[in-house]
C-alpha atoms as a PDB file:
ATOM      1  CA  UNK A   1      89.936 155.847  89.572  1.00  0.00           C
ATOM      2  CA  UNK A   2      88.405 154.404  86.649  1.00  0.00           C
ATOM      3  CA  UNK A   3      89.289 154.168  83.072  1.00  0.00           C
ATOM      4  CA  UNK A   4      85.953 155.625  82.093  1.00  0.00           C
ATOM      5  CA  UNK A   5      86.028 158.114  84.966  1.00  0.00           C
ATOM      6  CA  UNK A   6      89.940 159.332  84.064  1.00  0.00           C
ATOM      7  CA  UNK A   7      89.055 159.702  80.533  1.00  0.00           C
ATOM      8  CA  UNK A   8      85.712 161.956  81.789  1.00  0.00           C
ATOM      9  CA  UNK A   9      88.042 163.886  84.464  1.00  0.00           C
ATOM     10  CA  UNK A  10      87.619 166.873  82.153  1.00  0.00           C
ATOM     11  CA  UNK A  11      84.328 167.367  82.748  1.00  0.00           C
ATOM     12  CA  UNK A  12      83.358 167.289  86.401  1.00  0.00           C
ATOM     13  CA  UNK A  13      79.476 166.607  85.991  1.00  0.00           C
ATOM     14  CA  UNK A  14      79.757 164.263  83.396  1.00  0.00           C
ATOM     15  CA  UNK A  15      82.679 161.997  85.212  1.00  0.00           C
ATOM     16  CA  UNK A  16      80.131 162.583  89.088  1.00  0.00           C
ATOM     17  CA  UNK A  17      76.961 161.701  86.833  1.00  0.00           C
ATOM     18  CA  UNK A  18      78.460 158.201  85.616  1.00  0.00           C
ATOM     19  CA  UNK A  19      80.128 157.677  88.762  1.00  0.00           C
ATOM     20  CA  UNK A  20      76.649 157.956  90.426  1.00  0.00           C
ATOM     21  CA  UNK A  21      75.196 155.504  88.082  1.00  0.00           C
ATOM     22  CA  UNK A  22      77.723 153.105  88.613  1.00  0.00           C
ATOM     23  CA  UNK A  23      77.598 153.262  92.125  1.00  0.00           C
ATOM     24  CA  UNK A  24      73.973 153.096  92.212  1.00  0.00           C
ATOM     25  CA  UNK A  25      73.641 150.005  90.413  1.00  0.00           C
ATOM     26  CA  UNK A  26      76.540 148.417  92.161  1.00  0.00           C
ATOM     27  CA  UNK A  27      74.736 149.299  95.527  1.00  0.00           C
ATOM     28  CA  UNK A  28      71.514 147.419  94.164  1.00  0.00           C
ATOM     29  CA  UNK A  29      73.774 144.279  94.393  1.00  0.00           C
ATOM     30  CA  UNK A  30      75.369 142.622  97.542  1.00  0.00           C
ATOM     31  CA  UNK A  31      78.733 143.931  97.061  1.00  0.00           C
ATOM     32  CA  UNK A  32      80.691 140.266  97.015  1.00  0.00           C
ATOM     33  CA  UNK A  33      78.394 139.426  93.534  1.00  0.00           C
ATOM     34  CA  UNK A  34      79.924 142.863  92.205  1.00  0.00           C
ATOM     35  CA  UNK A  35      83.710 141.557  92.873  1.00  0.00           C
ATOM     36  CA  UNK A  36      82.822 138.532  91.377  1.00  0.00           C
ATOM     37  CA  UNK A  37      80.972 139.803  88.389  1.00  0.00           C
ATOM     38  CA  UNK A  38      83.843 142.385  88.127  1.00  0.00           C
ATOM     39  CA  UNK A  39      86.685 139.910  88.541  1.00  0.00           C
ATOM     40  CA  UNK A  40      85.019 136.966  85.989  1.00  0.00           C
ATOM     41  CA  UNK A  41      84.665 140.351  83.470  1.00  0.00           C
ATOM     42  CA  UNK A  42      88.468 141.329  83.811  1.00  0.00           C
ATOM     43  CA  UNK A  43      89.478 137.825  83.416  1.00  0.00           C
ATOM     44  CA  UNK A  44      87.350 137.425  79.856  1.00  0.00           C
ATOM     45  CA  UNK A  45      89.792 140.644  78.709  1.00  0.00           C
ATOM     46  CA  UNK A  46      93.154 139.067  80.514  1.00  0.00           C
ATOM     47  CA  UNK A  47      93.412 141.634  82.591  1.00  0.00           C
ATOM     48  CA  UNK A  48      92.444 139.635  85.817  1.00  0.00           C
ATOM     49  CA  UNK A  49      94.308 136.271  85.709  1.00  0.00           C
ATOM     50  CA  UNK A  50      92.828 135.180  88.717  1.00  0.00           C
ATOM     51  CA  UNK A  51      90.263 132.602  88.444  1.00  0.00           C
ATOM     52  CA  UNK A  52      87.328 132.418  90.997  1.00  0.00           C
ATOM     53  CA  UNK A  53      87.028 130.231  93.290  1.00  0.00           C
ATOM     54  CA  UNK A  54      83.443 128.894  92.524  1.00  0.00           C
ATOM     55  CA  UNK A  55      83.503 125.604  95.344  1.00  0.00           C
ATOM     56  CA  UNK A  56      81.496 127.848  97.983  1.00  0.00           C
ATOM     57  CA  UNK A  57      79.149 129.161  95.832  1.00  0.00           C
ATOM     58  CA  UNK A  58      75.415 128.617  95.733  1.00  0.00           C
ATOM     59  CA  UNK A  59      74.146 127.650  92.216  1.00  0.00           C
ATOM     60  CA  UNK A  60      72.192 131.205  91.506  1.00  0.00           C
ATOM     61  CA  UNK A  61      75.726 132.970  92.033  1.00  0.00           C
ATOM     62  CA  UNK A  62      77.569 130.760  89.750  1.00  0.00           C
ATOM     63  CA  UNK A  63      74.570 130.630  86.998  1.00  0.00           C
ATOM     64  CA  UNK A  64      75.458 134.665  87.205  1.00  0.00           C
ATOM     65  CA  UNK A  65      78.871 134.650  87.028  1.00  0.00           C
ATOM     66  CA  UNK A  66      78.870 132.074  84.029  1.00  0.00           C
ATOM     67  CA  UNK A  67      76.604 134.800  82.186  1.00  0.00           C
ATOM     68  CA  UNK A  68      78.909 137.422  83.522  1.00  0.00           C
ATOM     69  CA  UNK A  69      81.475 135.940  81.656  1.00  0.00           C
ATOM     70  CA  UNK A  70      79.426 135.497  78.184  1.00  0.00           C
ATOM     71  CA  UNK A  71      78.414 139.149  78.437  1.00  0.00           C
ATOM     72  CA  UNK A  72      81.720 140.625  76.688  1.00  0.00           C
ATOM     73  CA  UNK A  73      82.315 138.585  73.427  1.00  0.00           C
ATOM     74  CA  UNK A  74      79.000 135.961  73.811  1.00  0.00           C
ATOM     75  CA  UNK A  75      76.106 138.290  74.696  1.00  0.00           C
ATOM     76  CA  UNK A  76      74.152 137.512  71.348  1.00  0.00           C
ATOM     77  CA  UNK A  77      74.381 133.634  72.500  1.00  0.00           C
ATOM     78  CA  UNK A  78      72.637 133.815  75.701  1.00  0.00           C
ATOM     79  CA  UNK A  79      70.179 131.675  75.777  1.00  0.00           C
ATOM     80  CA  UNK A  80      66.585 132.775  77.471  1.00  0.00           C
ATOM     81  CA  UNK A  81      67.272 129.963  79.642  1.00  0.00           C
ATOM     82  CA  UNK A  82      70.460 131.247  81.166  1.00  0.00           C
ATOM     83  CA  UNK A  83      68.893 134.865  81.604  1.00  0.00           C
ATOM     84  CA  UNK A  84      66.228 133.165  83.646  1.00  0.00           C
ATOM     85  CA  UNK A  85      68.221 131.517  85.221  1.00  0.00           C
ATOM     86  CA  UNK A  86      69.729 134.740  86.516  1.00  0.00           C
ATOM     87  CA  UNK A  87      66.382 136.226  86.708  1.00  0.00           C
ATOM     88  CA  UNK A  88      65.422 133.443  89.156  1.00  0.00           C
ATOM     89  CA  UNK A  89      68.392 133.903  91.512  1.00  0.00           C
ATOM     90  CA  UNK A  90      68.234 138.167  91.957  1.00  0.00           C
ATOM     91  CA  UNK A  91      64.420 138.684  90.670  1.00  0.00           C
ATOM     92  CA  UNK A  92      63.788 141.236  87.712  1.00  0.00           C
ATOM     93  CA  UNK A  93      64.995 144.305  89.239  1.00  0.00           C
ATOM     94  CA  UNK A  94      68.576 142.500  90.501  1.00  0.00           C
ATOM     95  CA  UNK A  95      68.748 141.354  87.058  1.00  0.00           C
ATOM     96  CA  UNK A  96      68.778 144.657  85.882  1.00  0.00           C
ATOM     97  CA  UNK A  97      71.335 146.073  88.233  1.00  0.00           C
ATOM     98  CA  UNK A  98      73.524 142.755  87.208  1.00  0.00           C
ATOM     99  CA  UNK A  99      73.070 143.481  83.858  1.00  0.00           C
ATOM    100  CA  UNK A 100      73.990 147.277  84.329  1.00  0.00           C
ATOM    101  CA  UNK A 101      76.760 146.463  86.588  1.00  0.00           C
ATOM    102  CA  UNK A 102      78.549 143.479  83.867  1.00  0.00           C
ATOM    103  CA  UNK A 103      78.109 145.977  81.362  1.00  0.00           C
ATOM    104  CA  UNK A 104      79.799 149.037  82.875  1.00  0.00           C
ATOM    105  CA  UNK A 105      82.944 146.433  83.912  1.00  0.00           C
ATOM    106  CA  UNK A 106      83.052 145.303  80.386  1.00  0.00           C
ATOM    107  CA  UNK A 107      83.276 148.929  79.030  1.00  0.00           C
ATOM    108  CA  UNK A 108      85.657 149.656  81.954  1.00  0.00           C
ATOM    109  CA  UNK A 109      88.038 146.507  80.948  1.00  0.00           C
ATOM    110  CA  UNK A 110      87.941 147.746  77.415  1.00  0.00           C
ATOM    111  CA  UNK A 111      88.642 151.387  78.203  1.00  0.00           C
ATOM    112  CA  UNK A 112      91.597 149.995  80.379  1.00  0.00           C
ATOM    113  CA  UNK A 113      92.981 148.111  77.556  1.00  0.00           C
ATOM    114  CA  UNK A 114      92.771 150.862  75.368  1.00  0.00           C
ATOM    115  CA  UNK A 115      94.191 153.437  77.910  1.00  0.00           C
ATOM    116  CA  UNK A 116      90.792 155.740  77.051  1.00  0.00           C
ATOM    117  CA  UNK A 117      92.306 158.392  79.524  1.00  0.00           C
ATOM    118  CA  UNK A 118      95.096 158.804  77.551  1.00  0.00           C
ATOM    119  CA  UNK A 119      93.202 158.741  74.307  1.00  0.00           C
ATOM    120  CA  UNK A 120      90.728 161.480  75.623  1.00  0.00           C
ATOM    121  CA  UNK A 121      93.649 163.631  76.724  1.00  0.00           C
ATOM    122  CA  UNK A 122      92.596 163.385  80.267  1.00  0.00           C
END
């Protein structure tokens, strides 16, 4: 279970709403971009110290994964040119997903870092 989810355990519709919103834009994606986007995100906080292997991927996967990793502490340096980049690779609506999907692992990292369950009293 989650960070996010464990610290939400408390109240059942809230914790199955999120859930459903994180697995619905997760499902948007193919599921290896959303172990890669999830695994470049947990390596930005130190919690993943695998790096990824980026030799077989296509250049639209690792133009994502490179903004993946700016999203946490680099978002307000993005250039346009990188998000179109991204934009070009999974068109508008995959871009949204993506962006949903690096954002949600970002606030999961952090609420993993700062054991949120605990600090809810879950």
């Amino acid at each position: 279970m989650s960070a996010v989810c464990a610290a939400l355990a408390s109240d059942p519709v809230l914790a199955e709403h999120y859930a459903t919103f994180r697995n619905r834009s997760e499902g948007a994606l193919d599921p290896a971009l959303v172990a890669l986007v999830k695994q470049a995100v947990a390596t930005v906080h130190g919690i993943d110290a695998a790096p990824i292997d980026e030799s077989a991927l296509d250049e639209g996967t690792r133009a994502a994964i490179a903004y993946a990793r700016r999203m946490p502490f680099e978002h307000t340096a993005i250039t346009d040119e990188e998000a179109a980049a991204v934009v070009a690779h999974l068109g508008e609506p995959g871009f949204v997903a993506f962006s949903v999907v690096t954002a949600l692992a970002d606030a999961e990292c952090r609420a993993a870092l700062v054991d949120l369950p605990g600090l809810a009293g879950a």
